[in-house]
Protein backbone atom coordinates (compact mmCIF):
# COMPACT_ATOMS: atom_id res chain seq x y z
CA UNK A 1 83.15 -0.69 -9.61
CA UNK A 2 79.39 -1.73 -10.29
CA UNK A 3 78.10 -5.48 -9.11
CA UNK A 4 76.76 -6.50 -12.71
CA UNK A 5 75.51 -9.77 -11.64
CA UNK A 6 76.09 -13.06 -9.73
CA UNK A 7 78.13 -15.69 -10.32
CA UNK A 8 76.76 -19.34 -9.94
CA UNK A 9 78.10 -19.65 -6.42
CA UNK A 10 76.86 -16.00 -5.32
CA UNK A 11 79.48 -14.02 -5.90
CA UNK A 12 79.49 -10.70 -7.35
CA UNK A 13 80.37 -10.11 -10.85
CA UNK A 14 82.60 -7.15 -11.24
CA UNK A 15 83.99 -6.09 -14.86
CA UNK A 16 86.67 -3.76 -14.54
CA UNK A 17 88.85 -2.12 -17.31
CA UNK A 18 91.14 -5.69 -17.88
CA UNK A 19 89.17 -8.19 -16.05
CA UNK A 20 86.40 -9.72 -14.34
CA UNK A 21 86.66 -10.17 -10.28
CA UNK A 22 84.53 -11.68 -8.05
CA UNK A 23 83.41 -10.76 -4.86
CA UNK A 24 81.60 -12.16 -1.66
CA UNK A 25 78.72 -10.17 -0.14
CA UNK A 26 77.95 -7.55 -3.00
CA UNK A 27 74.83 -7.70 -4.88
CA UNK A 28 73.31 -6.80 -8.77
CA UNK A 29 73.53 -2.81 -9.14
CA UNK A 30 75.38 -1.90 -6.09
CA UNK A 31 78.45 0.66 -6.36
CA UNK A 32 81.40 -0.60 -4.36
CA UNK A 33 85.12 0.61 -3.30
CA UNK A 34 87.55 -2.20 -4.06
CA UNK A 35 91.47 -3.10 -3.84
CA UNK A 36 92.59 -4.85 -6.65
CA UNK A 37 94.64 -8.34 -5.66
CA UNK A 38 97.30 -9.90 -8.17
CA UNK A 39 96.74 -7.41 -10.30
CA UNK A 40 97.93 -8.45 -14.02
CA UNK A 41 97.63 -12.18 -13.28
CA UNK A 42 95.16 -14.41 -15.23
CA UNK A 43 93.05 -14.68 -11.97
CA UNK A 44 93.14 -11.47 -10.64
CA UNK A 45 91.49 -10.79 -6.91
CA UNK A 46 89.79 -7.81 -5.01
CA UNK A 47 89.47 -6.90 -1.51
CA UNK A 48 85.99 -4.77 -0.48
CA UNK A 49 86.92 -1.72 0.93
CA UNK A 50 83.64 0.07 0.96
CA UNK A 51 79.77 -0.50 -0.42
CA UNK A 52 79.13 2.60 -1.52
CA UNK A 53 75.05 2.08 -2.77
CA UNK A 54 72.92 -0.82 -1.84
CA UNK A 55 70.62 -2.50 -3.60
CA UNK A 56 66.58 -2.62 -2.95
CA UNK A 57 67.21 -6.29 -2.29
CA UNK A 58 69.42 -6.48 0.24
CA UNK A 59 68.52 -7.75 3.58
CA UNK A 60 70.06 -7.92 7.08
CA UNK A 61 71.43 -11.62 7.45
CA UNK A 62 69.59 -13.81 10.22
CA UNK A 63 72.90 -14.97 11.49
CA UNK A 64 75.29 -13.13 12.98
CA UNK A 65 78.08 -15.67 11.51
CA UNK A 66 76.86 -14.91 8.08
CA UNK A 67 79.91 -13.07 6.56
CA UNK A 68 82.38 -15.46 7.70
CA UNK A 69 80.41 -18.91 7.90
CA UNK A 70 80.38 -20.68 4.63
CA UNK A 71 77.30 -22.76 5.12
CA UNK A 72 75.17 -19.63 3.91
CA UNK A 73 76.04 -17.41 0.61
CA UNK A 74 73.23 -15.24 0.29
CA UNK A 75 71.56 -14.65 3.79
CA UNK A 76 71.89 -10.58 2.49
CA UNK A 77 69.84 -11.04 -0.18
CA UNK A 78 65.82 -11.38 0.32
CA UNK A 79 64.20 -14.82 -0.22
CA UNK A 80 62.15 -13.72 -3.50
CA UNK A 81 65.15 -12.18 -5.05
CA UNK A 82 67.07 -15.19 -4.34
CA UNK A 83 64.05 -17.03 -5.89
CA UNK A 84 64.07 -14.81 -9.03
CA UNK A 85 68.11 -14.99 -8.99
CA UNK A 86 67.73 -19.10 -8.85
CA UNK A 87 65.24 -18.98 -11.58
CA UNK A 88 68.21 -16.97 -14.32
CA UNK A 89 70.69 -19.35 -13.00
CA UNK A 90 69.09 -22.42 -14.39
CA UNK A 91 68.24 -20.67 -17.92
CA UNK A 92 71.44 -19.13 -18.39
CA UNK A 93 72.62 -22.90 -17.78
CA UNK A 94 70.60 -24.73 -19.90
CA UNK A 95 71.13 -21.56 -23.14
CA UNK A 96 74.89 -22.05 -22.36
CA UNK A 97 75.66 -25.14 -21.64
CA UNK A 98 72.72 -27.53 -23.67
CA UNK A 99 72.06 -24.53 -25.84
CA UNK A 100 68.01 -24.61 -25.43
CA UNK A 101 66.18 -22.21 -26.70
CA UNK A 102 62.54 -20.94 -25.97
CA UNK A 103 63.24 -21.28 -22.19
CA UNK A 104 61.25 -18.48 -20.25
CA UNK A 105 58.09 -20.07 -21.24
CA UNK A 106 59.55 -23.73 -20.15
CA UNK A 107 61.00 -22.91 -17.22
CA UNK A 108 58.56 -22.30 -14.30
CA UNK A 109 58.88 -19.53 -11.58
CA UNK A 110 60.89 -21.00 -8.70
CA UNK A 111 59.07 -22.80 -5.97
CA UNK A 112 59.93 -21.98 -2.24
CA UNK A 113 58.76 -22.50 1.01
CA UNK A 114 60.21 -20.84 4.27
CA UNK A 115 63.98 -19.65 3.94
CA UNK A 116 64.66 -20.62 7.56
CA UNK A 117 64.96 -23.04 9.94
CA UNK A 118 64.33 -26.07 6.99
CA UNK A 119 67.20 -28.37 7.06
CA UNK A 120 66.31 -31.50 8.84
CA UNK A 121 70.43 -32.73 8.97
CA UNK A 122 73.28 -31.23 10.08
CA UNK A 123 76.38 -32.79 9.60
CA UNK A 124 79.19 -30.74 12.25
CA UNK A 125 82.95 -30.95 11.80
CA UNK A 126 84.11 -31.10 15.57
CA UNK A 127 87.99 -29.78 16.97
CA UNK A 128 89.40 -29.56 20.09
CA UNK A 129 91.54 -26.28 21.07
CA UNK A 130 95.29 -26.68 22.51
CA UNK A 131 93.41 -25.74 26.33
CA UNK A 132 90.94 -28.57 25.35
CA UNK A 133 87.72 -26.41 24.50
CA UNK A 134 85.36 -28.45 21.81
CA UNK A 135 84.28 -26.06 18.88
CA UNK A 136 82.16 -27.36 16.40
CA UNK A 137 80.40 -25.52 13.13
CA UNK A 138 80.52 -25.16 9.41
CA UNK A 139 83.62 -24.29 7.59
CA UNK A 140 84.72 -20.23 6.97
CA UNK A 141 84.73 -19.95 3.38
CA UNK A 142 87.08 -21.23 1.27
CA UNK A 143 88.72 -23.09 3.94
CA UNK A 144 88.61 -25.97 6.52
CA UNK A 145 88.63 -23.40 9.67
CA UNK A 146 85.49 -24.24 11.82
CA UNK A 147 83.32 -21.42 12.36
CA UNK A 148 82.34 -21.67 15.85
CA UNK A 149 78.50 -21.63 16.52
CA UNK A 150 75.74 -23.11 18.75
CA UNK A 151 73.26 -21.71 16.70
CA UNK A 152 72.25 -21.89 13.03
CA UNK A 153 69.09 -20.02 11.62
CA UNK A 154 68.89 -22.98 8.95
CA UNK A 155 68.97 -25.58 11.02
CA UNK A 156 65.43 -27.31 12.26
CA UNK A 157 65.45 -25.40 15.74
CA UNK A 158 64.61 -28.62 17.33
CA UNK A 159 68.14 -29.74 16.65
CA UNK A 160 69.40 -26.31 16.92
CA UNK A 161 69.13 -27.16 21.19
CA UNK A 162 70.89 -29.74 20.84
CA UNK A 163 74.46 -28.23 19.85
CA UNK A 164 75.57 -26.43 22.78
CA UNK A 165 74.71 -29.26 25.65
CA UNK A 166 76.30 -32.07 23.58
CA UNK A 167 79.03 -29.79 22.75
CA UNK A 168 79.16 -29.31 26.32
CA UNK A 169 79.21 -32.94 26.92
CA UNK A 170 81.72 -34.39 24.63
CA UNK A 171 84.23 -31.64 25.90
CA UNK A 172 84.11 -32.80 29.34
CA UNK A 173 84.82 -36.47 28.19
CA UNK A 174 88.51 -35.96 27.09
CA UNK A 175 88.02 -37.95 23.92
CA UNK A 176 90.77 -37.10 21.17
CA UNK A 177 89.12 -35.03 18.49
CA UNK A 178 90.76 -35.09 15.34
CA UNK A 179 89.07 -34.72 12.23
CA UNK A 180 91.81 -34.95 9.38
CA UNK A 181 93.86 -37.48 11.13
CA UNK A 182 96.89 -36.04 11.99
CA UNK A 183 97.44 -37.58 15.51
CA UNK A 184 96.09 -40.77 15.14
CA UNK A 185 92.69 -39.76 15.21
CA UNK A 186 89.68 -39.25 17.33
CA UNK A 187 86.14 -37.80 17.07
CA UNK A 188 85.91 -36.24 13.50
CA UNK A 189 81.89 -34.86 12.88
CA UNK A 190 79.05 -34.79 14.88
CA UNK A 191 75.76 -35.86 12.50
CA UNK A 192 72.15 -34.61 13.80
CA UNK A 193 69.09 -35.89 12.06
CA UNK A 194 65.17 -34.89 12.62
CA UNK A 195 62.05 -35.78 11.19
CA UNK A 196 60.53 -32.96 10.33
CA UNK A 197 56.43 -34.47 10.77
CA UNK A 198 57.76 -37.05 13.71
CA UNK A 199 60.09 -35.11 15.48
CA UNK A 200 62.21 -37.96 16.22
CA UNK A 201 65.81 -37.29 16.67
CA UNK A 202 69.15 -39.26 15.72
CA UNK A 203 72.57 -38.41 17.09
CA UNK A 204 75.44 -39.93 15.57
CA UNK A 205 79.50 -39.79 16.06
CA UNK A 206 81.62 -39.83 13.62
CA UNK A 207 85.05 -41.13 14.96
CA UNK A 208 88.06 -43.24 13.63
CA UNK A 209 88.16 -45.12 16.33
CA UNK A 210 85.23 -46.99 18.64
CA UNK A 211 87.35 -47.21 22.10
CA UNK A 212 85.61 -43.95 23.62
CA UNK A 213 85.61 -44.60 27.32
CA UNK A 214 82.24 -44.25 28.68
CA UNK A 215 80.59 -44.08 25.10
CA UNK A 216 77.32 -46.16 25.99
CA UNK A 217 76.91 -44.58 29.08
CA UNK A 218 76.59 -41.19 27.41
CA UNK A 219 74.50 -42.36 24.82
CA UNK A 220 72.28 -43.92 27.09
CA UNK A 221 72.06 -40.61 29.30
CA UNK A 222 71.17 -38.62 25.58
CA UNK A 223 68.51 -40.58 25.36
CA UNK A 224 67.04 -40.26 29.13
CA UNK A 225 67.89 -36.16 28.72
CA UNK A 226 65.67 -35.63 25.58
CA UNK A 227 62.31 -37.54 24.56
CA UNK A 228 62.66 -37.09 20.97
CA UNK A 229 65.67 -38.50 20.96
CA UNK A 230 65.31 -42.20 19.57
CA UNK A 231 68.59 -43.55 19.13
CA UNK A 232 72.17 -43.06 19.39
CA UNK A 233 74.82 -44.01 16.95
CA UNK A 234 78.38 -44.60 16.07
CA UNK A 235 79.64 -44.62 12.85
CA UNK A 236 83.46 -45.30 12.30
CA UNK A 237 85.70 -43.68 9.32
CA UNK A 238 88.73 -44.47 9.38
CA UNK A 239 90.14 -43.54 6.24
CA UNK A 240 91.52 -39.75 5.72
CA UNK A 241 88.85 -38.66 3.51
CA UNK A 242 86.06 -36.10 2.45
CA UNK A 243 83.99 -39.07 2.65
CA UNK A 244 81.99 -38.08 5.78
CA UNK A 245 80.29 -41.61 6.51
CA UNK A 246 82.20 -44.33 6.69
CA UNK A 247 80.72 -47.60 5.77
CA UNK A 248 80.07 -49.22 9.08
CA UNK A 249 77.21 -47.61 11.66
CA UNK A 250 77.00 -49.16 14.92
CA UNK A 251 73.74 -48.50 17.86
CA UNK A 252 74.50 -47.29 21.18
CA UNK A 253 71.03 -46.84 22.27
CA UNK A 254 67.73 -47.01 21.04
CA UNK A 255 67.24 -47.83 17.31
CA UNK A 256 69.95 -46.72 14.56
CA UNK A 257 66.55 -45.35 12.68
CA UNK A 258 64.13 -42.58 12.96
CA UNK A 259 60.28 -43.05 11.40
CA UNK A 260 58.85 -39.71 9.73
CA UNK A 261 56.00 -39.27 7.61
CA UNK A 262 56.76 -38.08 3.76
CA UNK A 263 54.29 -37.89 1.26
CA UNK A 264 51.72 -39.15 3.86
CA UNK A 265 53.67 -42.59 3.90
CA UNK A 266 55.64 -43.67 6.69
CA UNK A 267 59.49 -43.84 6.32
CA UNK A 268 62.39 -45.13 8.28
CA UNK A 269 65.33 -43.09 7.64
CA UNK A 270 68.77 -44.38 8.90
CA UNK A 271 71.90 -42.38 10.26
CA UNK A 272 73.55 -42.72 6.99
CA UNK A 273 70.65 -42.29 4.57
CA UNK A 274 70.32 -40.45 1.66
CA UNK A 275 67.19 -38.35 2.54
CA UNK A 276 66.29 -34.74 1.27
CA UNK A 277 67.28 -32.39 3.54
CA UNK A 278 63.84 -29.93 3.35
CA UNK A 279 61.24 -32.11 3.66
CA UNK A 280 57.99 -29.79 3.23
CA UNK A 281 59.59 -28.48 -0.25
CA UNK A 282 60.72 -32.45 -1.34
CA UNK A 283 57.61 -33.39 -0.52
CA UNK A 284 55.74 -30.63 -3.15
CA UNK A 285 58.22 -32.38 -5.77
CA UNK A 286 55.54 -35.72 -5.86
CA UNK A 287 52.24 -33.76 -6.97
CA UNK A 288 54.46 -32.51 -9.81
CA UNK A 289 55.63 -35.80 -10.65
CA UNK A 290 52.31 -37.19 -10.86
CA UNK A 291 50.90 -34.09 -12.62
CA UNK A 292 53.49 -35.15 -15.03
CA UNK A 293 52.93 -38.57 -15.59
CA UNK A 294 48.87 -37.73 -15.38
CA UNK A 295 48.46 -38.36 -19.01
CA UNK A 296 49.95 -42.15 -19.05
CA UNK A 297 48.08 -42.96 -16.28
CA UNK A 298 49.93 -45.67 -14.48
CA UNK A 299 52.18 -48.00 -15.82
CA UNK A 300 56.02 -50.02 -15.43
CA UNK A 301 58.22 -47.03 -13.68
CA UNK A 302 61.64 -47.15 -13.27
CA UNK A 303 63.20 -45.49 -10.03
CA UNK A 304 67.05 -44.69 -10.73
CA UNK A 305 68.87 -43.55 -7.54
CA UNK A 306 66.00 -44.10 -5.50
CA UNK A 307 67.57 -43.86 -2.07
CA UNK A 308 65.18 -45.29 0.56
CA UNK A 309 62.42 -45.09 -1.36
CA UNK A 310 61.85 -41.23 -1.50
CA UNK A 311 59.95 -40.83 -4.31
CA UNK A 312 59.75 -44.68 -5.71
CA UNK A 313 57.11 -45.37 -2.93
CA UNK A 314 54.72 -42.38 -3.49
CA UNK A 315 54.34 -43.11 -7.23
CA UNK A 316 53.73 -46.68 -6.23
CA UNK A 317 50.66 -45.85 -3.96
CA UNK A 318 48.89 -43.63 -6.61
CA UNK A 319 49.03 -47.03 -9.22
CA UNK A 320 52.67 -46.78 -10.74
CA UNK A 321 54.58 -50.81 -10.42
CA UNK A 322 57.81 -49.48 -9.49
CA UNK A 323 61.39 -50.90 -10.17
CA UNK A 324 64.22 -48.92 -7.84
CA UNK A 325 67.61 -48.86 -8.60
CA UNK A 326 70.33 -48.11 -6.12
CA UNK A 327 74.10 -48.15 -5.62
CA UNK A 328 73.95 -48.50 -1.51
CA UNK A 329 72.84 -51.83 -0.16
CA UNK A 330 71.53 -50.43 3.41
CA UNK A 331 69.19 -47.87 1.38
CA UNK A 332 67.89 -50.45 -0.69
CA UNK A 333 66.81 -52.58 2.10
CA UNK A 334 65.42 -49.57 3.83
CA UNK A 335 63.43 -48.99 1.05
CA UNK A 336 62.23 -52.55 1.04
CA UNK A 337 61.39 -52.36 4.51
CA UNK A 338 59.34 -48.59 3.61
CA UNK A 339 57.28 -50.30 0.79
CA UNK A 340 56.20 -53.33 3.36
CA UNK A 341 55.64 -50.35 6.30
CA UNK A 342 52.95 -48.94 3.39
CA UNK A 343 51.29 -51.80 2.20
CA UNK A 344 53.00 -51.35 -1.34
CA UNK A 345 55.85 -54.37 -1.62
CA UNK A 346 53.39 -55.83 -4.26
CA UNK A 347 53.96 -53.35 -6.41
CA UNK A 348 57.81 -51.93 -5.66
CA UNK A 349 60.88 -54.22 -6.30
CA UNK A 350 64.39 -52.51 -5.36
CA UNK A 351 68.32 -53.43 -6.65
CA UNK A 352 71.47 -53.10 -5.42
CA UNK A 353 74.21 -51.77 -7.64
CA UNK A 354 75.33 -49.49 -9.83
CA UNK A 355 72.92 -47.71 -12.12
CA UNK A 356 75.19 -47.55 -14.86
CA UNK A 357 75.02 -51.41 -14.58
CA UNK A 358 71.25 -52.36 -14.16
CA UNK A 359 69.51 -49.34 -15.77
CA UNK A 360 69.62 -51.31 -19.25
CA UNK A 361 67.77 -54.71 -18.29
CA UNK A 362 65.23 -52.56 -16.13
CA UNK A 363 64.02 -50.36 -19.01
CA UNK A 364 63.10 -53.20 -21.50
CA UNK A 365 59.32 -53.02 -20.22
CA UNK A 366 59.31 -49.24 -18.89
CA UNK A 367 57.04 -46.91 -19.03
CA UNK A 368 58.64 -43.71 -17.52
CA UNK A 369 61.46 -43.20 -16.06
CA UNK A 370 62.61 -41.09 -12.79
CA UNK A 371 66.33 -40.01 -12.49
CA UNK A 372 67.58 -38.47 -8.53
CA UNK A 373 71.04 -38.68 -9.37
CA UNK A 374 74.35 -37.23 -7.02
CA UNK A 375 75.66 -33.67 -7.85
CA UNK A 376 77.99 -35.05 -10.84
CA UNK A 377 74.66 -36.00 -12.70
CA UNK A 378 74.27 -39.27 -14.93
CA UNK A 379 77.65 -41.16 -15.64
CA UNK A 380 77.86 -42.25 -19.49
CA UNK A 381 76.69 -45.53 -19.57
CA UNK A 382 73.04 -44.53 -17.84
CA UNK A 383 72.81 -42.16 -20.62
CA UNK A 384 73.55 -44.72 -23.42
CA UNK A 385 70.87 -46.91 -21.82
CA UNK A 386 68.50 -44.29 -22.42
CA UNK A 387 69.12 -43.52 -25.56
CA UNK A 388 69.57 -47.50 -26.78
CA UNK A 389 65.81 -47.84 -24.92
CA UNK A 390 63.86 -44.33 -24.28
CA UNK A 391 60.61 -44.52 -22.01
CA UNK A 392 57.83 -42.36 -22.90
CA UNK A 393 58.35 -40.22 -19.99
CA UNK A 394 61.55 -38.93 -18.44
CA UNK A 395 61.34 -37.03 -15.26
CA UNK A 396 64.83 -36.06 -13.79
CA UNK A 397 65.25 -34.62 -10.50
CA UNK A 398 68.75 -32.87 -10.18
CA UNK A 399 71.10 -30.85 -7.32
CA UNK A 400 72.81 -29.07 -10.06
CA UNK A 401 71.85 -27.32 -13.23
CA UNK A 402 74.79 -27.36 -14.80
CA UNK A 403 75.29 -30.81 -14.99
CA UNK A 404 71.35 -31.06 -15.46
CA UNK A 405 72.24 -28.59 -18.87
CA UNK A 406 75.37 -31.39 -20.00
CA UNK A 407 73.01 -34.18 -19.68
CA UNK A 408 69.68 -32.88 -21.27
CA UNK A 409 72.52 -32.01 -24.13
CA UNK A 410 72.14 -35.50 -25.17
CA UNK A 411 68.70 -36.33 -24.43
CA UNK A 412 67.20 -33.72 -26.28
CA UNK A 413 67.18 -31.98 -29.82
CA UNK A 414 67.23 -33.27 -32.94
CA UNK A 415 67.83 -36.63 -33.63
CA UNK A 416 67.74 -37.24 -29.79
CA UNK A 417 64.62 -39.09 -28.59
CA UNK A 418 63.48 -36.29 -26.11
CA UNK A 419 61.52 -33.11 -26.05
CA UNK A 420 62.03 -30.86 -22.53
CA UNK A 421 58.22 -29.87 -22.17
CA UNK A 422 59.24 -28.15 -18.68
CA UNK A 423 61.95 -27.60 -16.25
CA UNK A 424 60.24 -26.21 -12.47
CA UNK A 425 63.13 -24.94 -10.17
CA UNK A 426 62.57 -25.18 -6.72
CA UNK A 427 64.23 -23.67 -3.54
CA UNK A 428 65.40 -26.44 -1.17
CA UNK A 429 68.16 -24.99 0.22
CA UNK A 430 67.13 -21.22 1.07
CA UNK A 431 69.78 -18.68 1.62
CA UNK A 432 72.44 -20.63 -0.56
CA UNK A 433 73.02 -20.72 -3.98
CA UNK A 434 72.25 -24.11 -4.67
CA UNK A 435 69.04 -25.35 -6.68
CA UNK A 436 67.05 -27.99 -7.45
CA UNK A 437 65.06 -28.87 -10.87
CA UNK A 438 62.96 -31.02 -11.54
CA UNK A 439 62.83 -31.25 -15.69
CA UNK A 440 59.92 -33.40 -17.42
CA UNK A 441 60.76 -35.19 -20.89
CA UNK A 442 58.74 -36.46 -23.18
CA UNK A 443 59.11 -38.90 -26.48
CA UNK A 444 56.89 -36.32 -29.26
């Protein structure tokens, strides 16, 4: 069969004689061997047998875990292919889904950075083997097996170190590990966090339960072993969920906070925090957002899902009064403490609660408004507040461009109140097929 494309998650598209099948680790134009899976059924599978041509863009993977690891789906295809590849994705999105026209002038060439070693967080599901070895990784694909590692080319290499000895630690403590709850529970992930100017690290443990003999004194040797370590923490979830964090973090040692620069401000950026995890390419998302609010000058701006302050405090140091809306109470006050670290809480006010909830009192004196919401995009209700109460300027940051197509779908057109002037993809999470946007609407 020939690869004729990819699919959103980076799969390749293969059209045989009575169906479509997709496949891992094939790319656009390459000839392949396959055995056909389920044959006749609605959802029929295939097996790769052989590749029998490669494409120009294929690359040899920088992991050696790449074909089985899930964290990665397109470490064999080169970083401006990807790039181009991300670019499609986001048109064919917004043609099919919000059914815009006119788009290759609109949307921008994809942004990027370096495709390795960006991500500033790792978040590690942890297991213990019947002989009592700790393994710890990502998750093979399409499952919840851990793929062993104590290396990832993604990862911040400053973290990267710090796998294999506290790997090597936590083994030797005996501590039940038991991620999914099935024995009554244990150590479930182990969280990393950097800051990518700063360098300061945060450990935290994920565990059902806090009585972990010996857990201070570990914590407090962590933080003797390595300098840039600032702070160790626990956090405890105890229900049997996908929910990683649970909603109570505890300090072992140190501070439960590291401080980074972003933007040029200083931050504080908790265990548990929201925070971007490729800082160099979120921070070339502000220059855009004030190129695109240039023409109004400065103004009443409405943060929605503003996290800790990400992008809320920036536009409040270059004039903007600012107005941040968020559904987590600890990132609020995080970003209350940010905009006092910078010499802006004159200017910035934050909320707690939903945004579905506040978003229609805050835009009675708005000028612009900036939306960073979760994968799932804007729930109803924030939409109806827009519509009821449109600010000139609409700037919407999203994760997913599907979702970012269904919402733009009724924000813009005809008899909507918005025109899409641009949409700028940008590549913060090289060598997966994830992308961000940032779209900029405007009231004509």
């Amino acid at each position: 069969g020939l690869v004729s494309g990819l699919a959103h998650d980076g799969r390749g598209v293969i059209r045989l004689d009575q169906a479509v099948v997709f496949v891992e680790e094939v790319l656009p134009g390459e000839r392949v061997r396959l055995q056909l899976l389920h044959a006749g059924s609605r959802r029929p599978q295939a097996k790769l047998l052989e590749r029998l041509s490669s494409s120009v863009d294929r690359c040899r993977p920088a992991c050696i875990l790449a074909e089985r690891c899930g964290g990665c789906s397109l470490q064999h295809l080169a970083v401006h292919a990807q790039r181009l590849w991300k670019r499609q994705k986001v048109i064919d999105s917004l043609e099919r889904i919000a059914h815009l026209t006119d788009l290759a002038d609109r949307v921008a060439p994809t942004l990027g950075g370096g495709g390795l070693g960006y991500r500033n967080r790792a978040i590690l599901p942890l297991e213990r083997t019947a002989d009592g070895r700790l393994r710890t990784g990502f998750y093979r694909k399409g499952s919840h097996r851990i793929v062993n590692l104590n290396r990832c080319p993604v990862l911040d290499p400053r973290l990267d170190e710090l796998i294999a000895p506290i790997k090597q630690d936590l083994e030797a403590t005996g501590w039940p590990v038991d991620r999914h709850l099935s024995r009554g529970g244990g150590l479930r992930h182990l969280a990393l966090r950097i800051g990518h100017h700063s360098g300061e690290v945060l450990i935290t443990l994920v565990s059902s339960r806090g009585d972990l003999p010996g857990l201070e004194q570990l914590a407090q040797r962590w933080l003797k072993r390595w300098p840039a370590v600032v702070g160790v923490c626990l956090n405890l979830q105890e229900r049997p969920t996908n929910v990683l964090f649970g909603p109570q973090t505890s300090c072992l040692a140190g501070r439960d906070h590291l401080e980074d620069l972003f933007a040029g401000l200083n931050y504080r950026i908790g265990a548990d925090s929201f925070f971007q995890v490729n800082t160099p390419m979120a921070e070339q998302v502000v220059p855009l957002m004030l190129a695109a609010l240039a023409h109004q000058g400065s103004g009443n701006l409405v943060d929605a899902y503003c996290g800790i302050g990400t992008y809320g405090l920036p536009l409040a140091a270059a004039g903007w009064r600012v107005l941040g809306l968020e559904l987590a109470a600890t990132a609020v006050a995080l970003a209350a403490t940010n905009a006092r670290l910078n010499g802006l809480a004159d200017r910035t006010r934050f909320c707690a609660g939903a945004v579905s909830e506040l978003l229609a009192a805050a835009l009675g004196s708005a000028d612009a408004l900036v939306l960073d919401p979760p994968r799932k995009g804007l729930e109803p209700g924030v939409i109806e507040a827009i519509l009821a109460m449109p600010p000139a300027t609409l700037l919407y940051l999203s994760c997913d461009p599907a979702t970012l197509a269904r919402d733009l779908a009724r924000l813009c057109g005809e008899g909507l109140p918005y025109q899409l002037l641009q949409v700028q993809p940008l590549d913060f999470f090289p060598q997966t097929s994830h992308v961000e946007c940032l779209a900029v609407l405007r009231r004509p």
